[in-house]
C-alpha atoms as a PDB file:
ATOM      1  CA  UNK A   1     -38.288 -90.446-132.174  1.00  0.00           C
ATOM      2  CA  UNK A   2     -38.386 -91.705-129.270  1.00  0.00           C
ATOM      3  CA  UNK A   3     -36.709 -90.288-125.754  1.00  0.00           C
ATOM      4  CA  UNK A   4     -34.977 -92.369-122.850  1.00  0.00           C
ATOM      5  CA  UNK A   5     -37.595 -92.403-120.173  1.00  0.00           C
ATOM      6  CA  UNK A   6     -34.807 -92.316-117.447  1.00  0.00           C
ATOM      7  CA  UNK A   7     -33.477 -89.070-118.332  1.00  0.00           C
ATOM      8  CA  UNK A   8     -35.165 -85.776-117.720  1.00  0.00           C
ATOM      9  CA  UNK A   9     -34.948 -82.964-120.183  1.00  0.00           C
ATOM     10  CA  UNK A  10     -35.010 -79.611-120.608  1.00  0.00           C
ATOM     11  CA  UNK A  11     -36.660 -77.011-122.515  1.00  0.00           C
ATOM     12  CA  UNK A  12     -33.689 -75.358-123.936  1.00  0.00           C
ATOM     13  CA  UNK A  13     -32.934 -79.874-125.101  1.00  0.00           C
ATOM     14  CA  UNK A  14     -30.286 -80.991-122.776  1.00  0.00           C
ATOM     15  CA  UNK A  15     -30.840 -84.231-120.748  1.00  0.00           C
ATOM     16  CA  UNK A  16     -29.495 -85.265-117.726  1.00  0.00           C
ATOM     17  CA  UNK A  17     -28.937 -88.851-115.830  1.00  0.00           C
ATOM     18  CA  UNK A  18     -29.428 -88.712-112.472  1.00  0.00           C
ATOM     19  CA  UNK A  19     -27.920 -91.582-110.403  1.00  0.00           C
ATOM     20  CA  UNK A  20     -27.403 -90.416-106.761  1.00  0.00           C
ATOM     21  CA  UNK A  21     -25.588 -87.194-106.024  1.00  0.00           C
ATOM     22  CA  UNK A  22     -23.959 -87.102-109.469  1.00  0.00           C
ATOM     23  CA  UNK A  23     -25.824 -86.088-113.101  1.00  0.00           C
ATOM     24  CA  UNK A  24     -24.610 -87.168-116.553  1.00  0.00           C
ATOM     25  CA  UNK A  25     -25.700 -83.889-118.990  1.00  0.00           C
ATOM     26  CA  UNK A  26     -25.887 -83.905-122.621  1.00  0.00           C
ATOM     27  CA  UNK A  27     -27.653 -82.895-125.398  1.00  0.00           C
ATOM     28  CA  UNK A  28     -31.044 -84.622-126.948  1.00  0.00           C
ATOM     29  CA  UNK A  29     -31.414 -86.317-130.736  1.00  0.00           C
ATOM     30  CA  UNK A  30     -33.724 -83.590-131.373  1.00  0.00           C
ATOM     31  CA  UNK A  31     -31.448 -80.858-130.534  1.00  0.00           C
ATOM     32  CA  UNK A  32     -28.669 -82.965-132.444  1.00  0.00           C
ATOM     33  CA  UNK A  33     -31.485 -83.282-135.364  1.00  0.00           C
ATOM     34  CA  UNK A  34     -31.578 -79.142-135.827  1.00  0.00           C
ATOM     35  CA  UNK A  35     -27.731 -78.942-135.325  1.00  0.00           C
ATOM     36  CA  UNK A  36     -26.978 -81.289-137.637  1.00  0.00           C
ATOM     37  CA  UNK A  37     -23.198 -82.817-137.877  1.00  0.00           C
ATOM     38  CA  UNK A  38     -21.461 -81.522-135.225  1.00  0.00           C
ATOM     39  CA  UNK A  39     -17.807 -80.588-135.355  1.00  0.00           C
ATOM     40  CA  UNK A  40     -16.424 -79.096-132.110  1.00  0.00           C
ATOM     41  CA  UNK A  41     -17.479 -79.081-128.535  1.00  0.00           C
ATOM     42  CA  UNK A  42     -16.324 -76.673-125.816  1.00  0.00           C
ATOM     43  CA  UNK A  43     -16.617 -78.042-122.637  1.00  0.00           C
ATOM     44  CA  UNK A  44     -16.186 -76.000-118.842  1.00  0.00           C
ATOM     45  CA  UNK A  45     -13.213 -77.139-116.626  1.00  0.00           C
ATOM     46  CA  UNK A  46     -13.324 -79.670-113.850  1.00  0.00           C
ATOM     47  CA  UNK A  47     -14.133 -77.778-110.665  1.00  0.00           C
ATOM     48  CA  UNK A  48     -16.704 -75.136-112.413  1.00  0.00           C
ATOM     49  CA  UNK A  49     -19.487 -74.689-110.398  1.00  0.00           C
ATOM     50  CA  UNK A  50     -22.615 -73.866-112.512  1.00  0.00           C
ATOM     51  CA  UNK A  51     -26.263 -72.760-111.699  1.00  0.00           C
ATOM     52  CA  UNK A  52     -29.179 -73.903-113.308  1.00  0.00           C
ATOM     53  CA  UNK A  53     -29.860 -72.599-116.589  1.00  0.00           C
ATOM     54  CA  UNK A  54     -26.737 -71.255-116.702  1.00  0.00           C
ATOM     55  CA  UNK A  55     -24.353 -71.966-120.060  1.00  0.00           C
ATOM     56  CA  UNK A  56     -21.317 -74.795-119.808  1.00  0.00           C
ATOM     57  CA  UNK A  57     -20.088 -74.576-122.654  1.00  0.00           C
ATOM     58  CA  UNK A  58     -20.786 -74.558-127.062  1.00  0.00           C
ATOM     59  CA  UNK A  59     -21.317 -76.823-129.306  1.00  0.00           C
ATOM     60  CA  UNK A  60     -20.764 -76.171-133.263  1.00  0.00           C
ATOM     61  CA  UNK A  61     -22.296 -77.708-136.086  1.00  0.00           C
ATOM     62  CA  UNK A  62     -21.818 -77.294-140.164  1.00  0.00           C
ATOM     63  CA  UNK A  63     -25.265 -75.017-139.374  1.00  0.00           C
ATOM     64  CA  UNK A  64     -24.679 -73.271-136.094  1.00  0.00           C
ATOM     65  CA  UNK A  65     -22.888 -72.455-132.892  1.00  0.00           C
ATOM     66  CA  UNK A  66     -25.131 -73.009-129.977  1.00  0.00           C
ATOM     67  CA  UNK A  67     -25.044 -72.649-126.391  1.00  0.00           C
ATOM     68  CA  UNK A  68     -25.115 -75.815-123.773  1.00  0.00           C
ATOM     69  CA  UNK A  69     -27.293 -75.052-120.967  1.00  0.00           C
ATOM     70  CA  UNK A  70     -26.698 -76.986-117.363  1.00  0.00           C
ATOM     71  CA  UNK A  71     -30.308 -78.475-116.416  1.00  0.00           C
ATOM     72  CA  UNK A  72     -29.263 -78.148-112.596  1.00  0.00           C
ATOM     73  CA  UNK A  73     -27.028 -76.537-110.254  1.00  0.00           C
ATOM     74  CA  UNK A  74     -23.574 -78.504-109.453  1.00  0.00           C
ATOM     75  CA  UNK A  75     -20.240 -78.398-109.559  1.00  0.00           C
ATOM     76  CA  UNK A  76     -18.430 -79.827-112.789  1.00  0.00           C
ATOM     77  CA  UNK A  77     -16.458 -83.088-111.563  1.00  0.00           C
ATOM     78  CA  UNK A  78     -15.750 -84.526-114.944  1.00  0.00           C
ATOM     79  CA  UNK A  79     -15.942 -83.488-118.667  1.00  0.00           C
ATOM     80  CA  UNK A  80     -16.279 -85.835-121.646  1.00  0.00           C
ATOM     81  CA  UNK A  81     -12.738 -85.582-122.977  1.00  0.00           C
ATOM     82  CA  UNK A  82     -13.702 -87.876-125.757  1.00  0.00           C
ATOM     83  CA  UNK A  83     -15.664 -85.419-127.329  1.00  0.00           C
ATOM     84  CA  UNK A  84     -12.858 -82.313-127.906  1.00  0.00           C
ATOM     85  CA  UNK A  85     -11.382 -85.117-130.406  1.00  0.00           C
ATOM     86  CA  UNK A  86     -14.361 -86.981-131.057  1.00  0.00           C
ATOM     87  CA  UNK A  87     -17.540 -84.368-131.240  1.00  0.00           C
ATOM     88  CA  UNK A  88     -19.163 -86.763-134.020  1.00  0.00           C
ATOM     89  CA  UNK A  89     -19.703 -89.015-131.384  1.00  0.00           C
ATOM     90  CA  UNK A  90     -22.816 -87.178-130.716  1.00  0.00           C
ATOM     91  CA  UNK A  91     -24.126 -87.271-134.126  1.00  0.00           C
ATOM     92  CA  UNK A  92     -24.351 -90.915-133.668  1.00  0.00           C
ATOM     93  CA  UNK A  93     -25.361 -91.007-129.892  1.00  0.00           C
ATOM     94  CA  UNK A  94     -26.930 -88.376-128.543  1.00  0.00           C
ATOM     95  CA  UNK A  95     -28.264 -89.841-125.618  1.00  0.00           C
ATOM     96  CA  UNK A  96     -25.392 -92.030-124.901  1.00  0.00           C
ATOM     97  CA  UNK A  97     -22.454 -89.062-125.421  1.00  0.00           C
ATOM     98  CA  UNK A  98     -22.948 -87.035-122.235  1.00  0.00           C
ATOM     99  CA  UNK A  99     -20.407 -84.346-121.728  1.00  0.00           C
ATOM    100  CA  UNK A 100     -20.075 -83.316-118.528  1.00  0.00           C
ATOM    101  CA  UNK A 101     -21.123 -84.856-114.703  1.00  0.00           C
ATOM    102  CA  UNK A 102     -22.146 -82.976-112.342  1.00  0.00           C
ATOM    103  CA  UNK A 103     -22.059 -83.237-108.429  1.00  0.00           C
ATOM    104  CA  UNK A 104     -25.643 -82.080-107.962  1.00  0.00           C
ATOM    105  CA  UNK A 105     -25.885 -78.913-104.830  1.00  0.00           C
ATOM    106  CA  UNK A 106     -30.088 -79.279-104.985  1.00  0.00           C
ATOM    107  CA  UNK A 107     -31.312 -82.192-106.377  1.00  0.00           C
ATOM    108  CA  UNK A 108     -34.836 -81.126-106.022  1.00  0.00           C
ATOM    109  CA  UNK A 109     -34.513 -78.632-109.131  1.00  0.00           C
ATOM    110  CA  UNK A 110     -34.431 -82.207-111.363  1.00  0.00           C
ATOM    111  CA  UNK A 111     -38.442 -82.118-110.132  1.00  0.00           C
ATOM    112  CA  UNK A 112     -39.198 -78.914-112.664  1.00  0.00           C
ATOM    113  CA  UNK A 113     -37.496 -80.708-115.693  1.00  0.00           C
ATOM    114  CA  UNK A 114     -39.708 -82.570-118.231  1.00  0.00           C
ATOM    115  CA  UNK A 115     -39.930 -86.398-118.020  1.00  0.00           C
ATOM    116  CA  UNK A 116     -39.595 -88.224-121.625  1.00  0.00           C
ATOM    117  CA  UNK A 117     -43.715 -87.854-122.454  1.00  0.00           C
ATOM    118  CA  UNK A 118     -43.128 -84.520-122.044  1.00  0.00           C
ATOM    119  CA  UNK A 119     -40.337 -83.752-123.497  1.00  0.00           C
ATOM    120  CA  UNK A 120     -41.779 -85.828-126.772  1.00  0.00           C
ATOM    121  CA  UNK A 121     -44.764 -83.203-127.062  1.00  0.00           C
ATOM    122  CA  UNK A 122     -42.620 -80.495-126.363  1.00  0.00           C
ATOM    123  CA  UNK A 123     -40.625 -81.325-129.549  1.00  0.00           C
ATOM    124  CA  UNK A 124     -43.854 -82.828-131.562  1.00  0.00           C
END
């Protein structure tokens, strides 16, 4: 498996895109991989402000419910609608189904996430 290497990841497997002020969150194929088909996604509200670390949300597999975790601080400025009708979507596309974006408050906590090599040996 191989892992976008313009995403950064987290330990707990979420990725996030970072383009500017604004961060694309979702989940990684490996996390996907241990869920296995996933069937329902719960998603925070537009406006939620969340700190790193801190859960946005569940998603819920045939397996298992788990928590989502947000890699950074930010305020919620748009969720992944798509996915409250859709959650398969993720099954298919795990690193192109984010669900949520977040305005970033302190982009410097993106420097203590794991870059793709890392990430890979994390999961090895």
């Amino acid at each position: 498996m191989t892992y976008p290497s313009n995403l950064k990841y987290t330990k707990d497997h979420e990725w996030i895109d970072i383009s500017g002020d604004r961060g694309a969150v979702g989940i990684t194929a490996y996390a996907q991989q241990q869920l296995g088909d996933v069937v329902y996604v719960e998603l925070p509200e537009v406006g939620a402000s969340l700190k790193a670390g801190q859960s946005f949300g569940t998603i819920e597999s045939v397996k298992a419910v788990s928590e989502l975790y947000s890699p950074v601080s930010g305020q919620v400025v748009e969720v992944n609608a798509a996915l409250k009708t859709k959650p398969e979507t993720v099954n298919a596309d795990p690193h192109g189904s984010w669900m949520i974006i977040l305005a970033l408050t302190n982009a410097s906590e993106a420097e203590t996430l794991l870059d793709a090599g890392q990430y890979q040996d994390l999961v090895k």
